[in-house]
N, C-alpha and C. Protein backbone atom coordinates (compact mmCIF):
# COMPACT_ATOMS: atom_id res chain seq x y z
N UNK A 1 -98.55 -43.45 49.49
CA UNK A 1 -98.05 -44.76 49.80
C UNK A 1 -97.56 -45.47 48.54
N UNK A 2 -98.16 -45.15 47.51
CA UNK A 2 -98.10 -45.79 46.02
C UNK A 2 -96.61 -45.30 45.76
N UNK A 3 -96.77 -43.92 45.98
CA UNK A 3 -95.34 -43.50 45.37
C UNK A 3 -94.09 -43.70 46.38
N UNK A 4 -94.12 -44.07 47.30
CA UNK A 4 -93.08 -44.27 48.42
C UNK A 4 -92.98 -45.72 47.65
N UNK A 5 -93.69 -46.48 47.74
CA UNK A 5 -93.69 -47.79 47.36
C UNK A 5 -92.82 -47.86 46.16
N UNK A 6 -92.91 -47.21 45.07
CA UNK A 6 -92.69 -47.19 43.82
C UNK A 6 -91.28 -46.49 43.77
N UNK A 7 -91.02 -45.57 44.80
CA UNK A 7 -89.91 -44.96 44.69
C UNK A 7 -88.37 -45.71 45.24
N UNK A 8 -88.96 -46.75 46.33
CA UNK A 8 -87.68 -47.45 46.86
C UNK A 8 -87.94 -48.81 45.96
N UNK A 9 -88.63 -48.90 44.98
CA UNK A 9 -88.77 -50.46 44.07
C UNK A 9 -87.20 -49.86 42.77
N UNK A 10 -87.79 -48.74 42.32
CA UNK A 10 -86.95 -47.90 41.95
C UNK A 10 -85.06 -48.31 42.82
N UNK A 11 -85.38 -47.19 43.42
CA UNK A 11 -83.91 -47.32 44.36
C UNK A 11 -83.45 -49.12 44.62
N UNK A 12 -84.08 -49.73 44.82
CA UNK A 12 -83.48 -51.22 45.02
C UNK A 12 -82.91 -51.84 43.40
N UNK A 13 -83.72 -51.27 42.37
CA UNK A 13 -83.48 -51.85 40.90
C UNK A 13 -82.01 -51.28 40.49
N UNK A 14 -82.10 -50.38 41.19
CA UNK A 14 -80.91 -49.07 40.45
C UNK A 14 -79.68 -50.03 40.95
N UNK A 15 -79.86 -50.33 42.68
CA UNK A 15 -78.86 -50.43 43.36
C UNK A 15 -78.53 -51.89 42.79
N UNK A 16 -79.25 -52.85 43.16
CA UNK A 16 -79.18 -54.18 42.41
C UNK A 16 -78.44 -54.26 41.08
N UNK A 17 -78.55 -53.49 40.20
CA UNK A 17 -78.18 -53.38 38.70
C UNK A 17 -76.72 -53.34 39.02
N UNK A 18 -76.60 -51.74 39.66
CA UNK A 18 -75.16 -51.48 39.88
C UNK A 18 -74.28 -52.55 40.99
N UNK A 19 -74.82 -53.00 41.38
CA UNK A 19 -74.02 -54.12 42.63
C UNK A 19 -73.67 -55.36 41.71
N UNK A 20 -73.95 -55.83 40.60
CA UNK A 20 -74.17 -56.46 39.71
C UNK A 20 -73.12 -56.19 38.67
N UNK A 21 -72.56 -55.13 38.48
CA UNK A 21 -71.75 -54.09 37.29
C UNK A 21 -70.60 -55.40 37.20
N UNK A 22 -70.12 -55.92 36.66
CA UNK A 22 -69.01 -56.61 36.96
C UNK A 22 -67.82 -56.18 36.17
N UNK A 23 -66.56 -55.44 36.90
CA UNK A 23 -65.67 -54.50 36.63
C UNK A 23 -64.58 -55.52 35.41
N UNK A 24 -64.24 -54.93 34.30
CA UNK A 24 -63.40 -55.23 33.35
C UNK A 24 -62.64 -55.83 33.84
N UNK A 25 -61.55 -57.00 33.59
CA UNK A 25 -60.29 -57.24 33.85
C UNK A 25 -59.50 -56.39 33.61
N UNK A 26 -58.32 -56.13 34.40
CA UNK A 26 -57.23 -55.11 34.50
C UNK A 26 -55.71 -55.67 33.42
N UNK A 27 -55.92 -54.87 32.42
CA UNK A 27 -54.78 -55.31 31.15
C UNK A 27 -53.68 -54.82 31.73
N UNK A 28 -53.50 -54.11 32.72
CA UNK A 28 -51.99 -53.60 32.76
C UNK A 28 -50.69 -54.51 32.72
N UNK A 29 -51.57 -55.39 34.00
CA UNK A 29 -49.71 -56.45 33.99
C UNK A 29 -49.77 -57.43 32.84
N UNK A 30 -50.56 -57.60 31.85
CA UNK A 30 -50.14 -58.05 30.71
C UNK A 30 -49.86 -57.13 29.83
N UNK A 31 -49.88 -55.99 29.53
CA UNK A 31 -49.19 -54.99 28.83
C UNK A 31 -48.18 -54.73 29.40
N UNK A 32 -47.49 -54.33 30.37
CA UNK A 32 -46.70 -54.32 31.55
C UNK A 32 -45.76 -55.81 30.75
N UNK A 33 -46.17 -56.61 30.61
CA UNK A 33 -45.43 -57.91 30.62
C UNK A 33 -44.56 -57.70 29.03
N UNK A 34 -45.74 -57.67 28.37
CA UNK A 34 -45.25 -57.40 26.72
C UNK A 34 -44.71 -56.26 26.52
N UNK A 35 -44.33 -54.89 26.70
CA UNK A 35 -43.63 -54.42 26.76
C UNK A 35 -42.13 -54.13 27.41
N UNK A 36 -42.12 -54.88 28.62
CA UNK A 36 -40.63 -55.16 29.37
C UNK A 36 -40.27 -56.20 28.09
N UNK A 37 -41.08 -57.13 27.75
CA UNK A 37 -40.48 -57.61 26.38
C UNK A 37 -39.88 -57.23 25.42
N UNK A 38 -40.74 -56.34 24.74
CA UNK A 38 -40.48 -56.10 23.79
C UNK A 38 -39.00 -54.79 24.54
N UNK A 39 -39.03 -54.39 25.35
CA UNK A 39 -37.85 -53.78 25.91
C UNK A 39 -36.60 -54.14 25.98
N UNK A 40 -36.91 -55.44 26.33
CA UNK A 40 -35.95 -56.29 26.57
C UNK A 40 -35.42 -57.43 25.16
N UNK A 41 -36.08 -56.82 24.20
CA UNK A 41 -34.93 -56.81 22.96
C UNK A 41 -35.41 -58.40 22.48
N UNK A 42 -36.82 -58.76 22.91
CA UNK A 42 -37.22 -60.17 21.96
C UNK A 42 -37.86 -60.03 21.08
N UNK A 43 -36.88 -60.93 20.15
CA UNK A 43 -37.71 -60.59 18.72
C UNK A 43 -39.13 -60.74 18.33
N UNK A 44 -39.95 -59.65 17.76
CA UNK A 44 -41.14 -59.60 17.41
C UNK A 44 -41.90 -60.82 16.45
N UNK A 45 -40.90 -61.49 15.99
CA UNK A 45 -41.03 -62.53 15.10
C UNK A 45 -41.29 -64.29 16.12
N UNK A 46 -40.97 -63.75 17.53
CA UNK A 46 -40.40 -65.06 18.57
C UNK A 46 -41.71 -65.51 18.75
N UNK A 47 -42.13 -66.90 18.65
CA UNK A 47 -43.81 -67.48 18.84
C UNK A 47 -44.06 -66.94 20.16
N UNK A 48 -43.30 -66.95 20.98
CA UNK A 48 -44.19 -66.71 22.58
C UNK A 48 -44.97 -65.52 21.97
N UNK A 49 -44.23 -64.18 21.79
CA UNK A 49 -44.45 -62.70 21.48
C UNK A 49 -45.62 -62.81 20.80
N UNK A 50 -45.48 -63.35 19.48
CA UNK A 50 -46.65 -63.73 18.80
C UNK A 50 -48.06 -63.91 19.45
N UNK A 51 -47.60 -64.91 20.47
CA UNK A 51 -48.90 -65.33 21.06
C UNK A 51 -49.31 -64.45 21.97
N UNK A 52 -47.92 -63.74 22.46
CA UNK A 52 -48.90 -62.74 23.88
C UNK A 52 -49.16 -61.56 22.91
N UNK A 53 -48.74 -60.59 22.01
CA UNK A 53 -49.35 -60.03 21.10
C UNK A 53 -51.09 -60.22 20.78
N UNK A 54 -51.05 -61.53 20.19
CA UNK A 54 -52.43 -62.09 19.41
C UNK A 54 -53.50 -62.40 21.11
N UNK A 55 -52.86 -62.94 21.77
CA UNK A 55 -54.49 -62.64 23.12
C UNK A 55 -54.23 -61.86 23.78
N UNK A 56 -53.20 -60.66 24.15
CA UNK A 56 -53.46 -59.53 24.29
C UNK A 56 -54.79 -58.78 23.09
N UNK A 57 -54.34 -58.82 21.90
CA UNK A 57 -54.66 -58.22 21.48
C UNK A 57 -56.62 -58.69 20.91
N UNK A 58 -56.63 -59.93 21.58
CA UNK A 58 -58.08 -60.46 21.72
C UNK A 58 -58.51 -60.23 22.81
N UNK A 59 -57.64 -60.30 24.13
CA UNK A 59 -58.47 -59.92 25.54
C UNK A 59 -59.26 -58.43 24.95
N UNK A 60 -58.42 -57.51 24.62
CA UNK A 60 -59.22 -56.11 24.56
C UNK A 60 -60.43 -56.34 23.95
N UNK A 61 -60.00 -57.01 22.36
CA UNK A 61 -61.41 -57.02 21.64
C UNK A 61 -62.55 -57.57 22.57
N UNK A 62 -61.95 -58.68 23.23
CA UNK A 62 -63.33 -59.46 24.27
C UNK A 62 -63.56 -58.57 24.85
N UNK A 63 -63.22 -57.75 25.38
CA UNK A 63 -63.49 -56.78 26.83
C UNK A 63 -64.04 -55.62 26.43
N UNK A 64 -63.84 -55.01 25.22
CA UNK A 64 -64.74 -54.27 24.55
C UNK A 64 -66.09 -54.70 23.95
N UNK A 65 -66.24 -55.75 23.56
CA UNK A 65 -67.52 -56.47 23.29
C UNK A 65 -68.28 -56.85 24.33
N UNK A 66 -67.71 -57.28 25.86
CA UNK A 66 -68.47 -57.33 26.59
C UNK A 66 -68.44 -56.08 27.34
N UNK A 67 -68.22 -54.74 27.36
CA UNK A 67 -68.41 -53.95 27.81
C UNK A 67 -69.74 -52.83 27.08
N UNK A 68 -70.29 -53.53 25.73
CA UNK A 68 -70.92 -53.03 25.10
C UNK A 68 -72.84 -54.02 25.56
N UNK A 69 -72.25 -54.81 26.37
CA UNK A 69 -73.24 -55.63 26.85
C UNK A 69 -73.93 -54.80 27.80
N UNK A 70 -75.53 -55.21 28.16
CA UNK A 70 -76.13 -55.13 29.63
C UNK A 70 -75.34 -55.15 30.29
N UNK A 71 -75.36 -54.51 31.38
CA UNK A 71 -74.29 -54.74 32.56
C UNK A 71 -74.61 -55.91 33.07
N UNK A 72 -75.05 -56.78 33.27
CA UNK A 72 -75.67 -57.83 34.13
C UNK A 72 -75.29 -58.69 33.22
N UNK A 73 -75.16 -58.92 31.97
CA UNK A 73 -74.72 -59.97 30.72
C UNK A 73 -73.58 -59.71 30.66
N UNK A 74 -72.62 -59.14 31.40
CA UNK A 74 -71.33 -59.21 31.03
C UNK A 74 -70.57 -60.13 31.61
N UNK A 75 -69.56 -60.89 30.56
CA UNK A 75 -68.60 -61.94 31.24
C UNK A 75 -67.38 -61.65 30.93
N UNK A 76 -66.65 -61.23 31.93
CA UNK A 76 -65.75 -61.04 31.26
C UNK A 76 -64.26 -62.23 31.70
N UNK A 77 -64.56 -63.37 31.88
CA UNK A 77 -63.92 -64.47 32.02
C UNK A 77 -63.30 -65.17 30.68
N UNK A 78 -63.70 -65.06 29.75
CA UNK A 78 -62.63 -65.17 28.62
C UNK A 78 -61.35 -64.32 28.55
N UNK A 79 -62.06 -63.33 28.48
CA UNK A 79 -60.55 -61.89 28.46
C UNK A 79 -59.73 -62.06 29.62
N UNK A 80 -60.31 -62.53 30.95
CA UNK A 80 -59.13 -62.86 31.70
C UNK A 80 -57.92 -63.73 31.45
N UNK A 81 -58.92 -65.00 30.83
CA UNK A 81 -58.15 -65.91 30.32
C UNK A 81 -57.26 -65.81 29.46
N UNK A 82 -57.41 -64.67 28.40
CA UNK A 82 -56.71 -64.06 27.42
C UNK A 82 -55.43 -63.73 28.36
N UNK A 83 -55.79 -62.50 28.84
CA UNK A 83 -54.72 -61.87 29.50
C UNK A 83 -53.65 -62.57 30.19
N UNK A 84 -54.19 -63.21 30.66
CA UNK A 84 -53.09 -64.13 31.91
C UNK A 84 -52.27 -65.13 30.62
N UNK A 85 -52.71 -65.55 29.35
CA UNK A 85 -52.17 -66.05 28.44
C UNK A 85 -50.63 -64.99 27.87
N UNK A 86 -51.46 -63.55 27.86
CA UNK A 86 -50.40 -62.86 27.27
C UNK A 86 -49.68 -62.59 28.10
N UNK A 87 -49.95 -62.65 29.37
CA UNK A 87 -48.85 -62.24 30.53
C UNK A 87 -47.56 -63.28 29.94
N UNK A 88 -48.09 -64.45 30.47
CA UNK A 88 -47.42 -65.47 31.07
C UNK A 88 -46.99 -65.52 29.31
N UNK A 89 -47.00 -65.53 28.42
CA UNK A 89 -46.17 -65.90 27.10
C UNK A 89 -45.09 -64.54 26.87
N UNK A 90 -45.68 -63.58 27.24
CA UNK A 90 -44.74 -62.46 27.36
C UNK A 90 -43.44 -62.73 28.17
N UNK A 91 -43.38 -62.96 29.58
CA UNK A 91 -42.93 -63.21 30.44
C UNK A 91 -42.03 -64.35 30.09
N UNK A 92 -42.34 -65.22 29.41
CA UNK A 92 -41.52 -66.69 29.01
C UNK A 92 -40.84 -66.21 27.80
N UNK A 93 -41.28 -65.37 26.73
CA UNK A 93 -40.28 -65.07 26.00
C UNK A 93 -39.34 -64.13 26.56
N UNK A 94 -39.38 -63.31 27.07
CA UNK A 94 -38.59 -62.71 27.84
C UNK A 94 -37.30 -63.34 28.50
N UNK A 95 -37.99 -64.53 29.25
CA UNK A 95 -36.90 -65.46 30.11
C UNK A 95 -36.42 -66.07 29.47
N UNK A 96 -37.18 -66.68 28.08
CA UNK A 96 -36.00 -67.42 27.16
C UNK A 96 -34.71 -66.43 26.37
N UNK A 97 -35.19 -65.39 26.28
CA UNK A 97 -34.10 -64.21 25.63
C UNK A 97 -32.74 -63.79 26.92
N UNK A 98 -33.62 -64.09 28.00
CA UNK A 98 -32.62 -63.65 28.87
C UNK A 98 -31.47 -64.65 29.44
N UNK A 99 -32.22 -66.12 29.05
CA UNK A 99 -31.09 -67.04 29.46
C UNK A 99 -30.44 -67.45 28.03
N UNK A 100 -31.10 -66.89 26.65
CA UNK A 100 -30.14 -67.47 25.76
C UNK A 100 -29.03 -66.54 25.64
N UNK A 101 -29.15 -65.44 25.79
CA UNK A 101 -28.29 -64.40 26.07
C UNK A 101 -27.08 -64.56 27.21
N UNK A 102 -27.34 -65.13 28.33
CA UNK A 102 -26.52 -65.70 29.61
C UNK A 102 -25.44 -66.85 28.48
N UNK A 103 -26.29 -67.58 27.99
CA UNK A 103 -25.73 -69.23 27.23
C UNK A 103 -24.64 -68.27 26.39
N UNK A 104 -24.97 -67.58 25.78
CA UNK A 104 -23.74 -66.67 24.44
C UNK A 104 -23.05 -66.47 24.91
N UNK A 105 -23.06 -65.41 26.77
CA UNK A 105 -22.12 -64.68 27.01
C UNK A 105 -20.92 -65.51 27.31
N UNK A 106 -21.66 -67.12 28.00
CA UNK A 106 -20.71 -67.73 28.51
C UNK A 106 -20.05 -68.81 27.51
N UNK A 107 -20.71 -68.38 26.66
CA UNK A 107 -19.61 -69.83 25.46
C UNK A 107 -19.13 -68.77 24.93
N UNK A 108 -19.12 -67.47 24.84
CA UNK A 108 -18.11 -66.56 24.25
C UNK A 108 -16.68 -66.43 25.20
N UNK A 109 -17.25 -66.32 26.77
CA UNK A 109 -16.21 -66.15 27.29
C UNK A 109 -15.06 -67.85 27.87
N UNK A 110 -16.06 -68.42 27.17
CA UNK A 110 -15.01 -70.21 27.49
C UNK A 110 -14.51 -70.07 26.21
N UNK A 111 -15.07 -69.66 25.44
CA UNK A 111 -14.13 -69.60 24.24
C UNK A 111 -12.89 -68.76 23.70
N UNK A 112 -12.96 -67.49 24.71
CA UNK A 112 -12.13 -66.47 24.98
C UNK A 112 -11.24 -67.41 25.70
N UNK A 113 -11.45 -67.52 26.72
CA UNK A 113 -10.76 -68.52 27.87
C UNK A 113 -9.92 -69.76 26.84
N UNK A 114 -10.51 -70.26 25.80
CA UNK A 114 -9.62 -71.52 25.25
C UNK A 114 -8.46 -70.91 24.24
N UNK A 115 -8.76 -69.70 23.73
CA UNK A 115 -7.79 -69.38 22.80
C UNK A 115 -7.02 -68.65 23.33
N UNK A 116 -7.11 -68.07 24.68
CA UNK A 116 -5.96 -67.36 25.80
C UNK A 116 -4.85 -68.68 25.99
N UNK A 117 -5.63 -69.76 26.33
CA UNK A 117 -4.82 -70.72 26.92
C UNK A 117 -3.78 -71.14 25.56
N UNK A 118 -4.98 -71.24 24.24
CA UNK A 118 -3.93 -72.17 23.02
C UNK A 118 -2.85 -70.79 22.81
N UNK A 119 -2.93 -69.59 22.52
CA UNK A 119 -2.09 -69.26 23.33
C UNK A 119 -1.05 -68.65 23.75
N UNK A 120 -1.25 -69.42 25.05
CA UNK A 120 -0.20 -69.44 25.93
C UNK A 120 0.72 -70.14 25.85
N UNK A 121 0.03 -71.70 25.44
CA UNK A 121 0.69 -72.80 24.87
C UNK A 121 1.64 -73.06 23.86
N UNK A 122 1.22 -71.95 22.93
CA UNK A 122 1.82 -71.67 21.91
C UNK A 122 3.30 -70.90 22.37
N UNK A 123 3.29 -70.17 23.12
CA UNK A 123 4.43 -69.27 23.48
C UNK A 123 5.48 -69.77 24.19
N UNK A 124 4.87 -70.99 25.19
CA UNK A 124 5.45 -72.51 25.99
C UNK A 124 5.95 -73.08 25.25
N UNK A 125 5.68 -73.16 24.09
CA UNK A 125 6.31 -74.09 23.04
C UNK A 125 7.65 -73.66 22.46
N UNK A 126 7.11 -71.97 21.78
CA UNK A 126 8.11 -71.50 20.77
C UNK A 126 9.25 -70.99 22.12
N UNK A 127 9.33 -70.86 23.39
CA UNK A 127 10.33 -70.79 24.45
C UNK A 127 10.98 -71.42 24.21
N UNK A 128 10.39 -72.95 24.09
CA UNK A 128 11.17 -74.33 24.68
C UNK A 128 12.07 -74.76 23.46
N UNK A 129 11.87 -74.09 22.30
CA UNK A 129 12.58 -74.62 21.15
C UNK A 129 13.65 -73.39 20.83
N UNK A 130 13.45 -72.48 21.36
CA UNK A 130 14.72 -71.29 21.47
C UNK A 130 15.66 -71.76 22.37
């Protein structure tokens, strides 16, 4: 009876512990994020990058430090916070590269567009004086 007793005190501790495990945050879509970045041709020098770089690169450290914890002492609610930082700064430098890039193409091509017209103007002119 002692050992039946002792054996499911056992089995409930085990199970309890592990029901308890609380699973890492998932770095992908902030790596995922900073690399379509850095893919997408924003400079490594750009503060967003910087910043999703630097808490990317603190979520891990957090998430390795609390993975070195008790399982039951682990928090891993900072490193989320990290992550979703590097997402979302990744992601914004990205969108600022992609609309300053839109802004160039189109003052290159109004500017194409103004010296077609001067010209044309020009050719209207030297006609009209022949």
């Amino acid at each position: 009876m002692k050992r039946l007793l002792l054996a499911l005190t056992v089995v409930f501790a085990v199970a309890g512990l592990t029901a308890c495990n609380k699973p890492a945050p998932d770095v992908a879509p902030a790596q995922a994020a900073f690399d379509a970045a850095k893919a997408g041709g924003v400079d490594p020098a750009n503060a967003d990058m910087k910043a999703a770089d630097d808490s990317l690169t603190a979520a891990k450290a957090e998430i390795d430090k609390q993975n070195k914890k008790f399982s039951m002492m682990r928090d891993y609610k900072a490193a989320a916070g990290m992550l979703a930082a590097a997402q979302s700064s990744a992601e914004k430098a990205l969108s600022d590269k992609k609309a300053a890039d839109e802004a160039a193409a189109k003052a290159a091509a109004e500017k194409a567009a103004a010296m077609k017209a001067m010209k044309g103007a020009k050719k209207g002119k030297m006609k009209k004086k022949m």
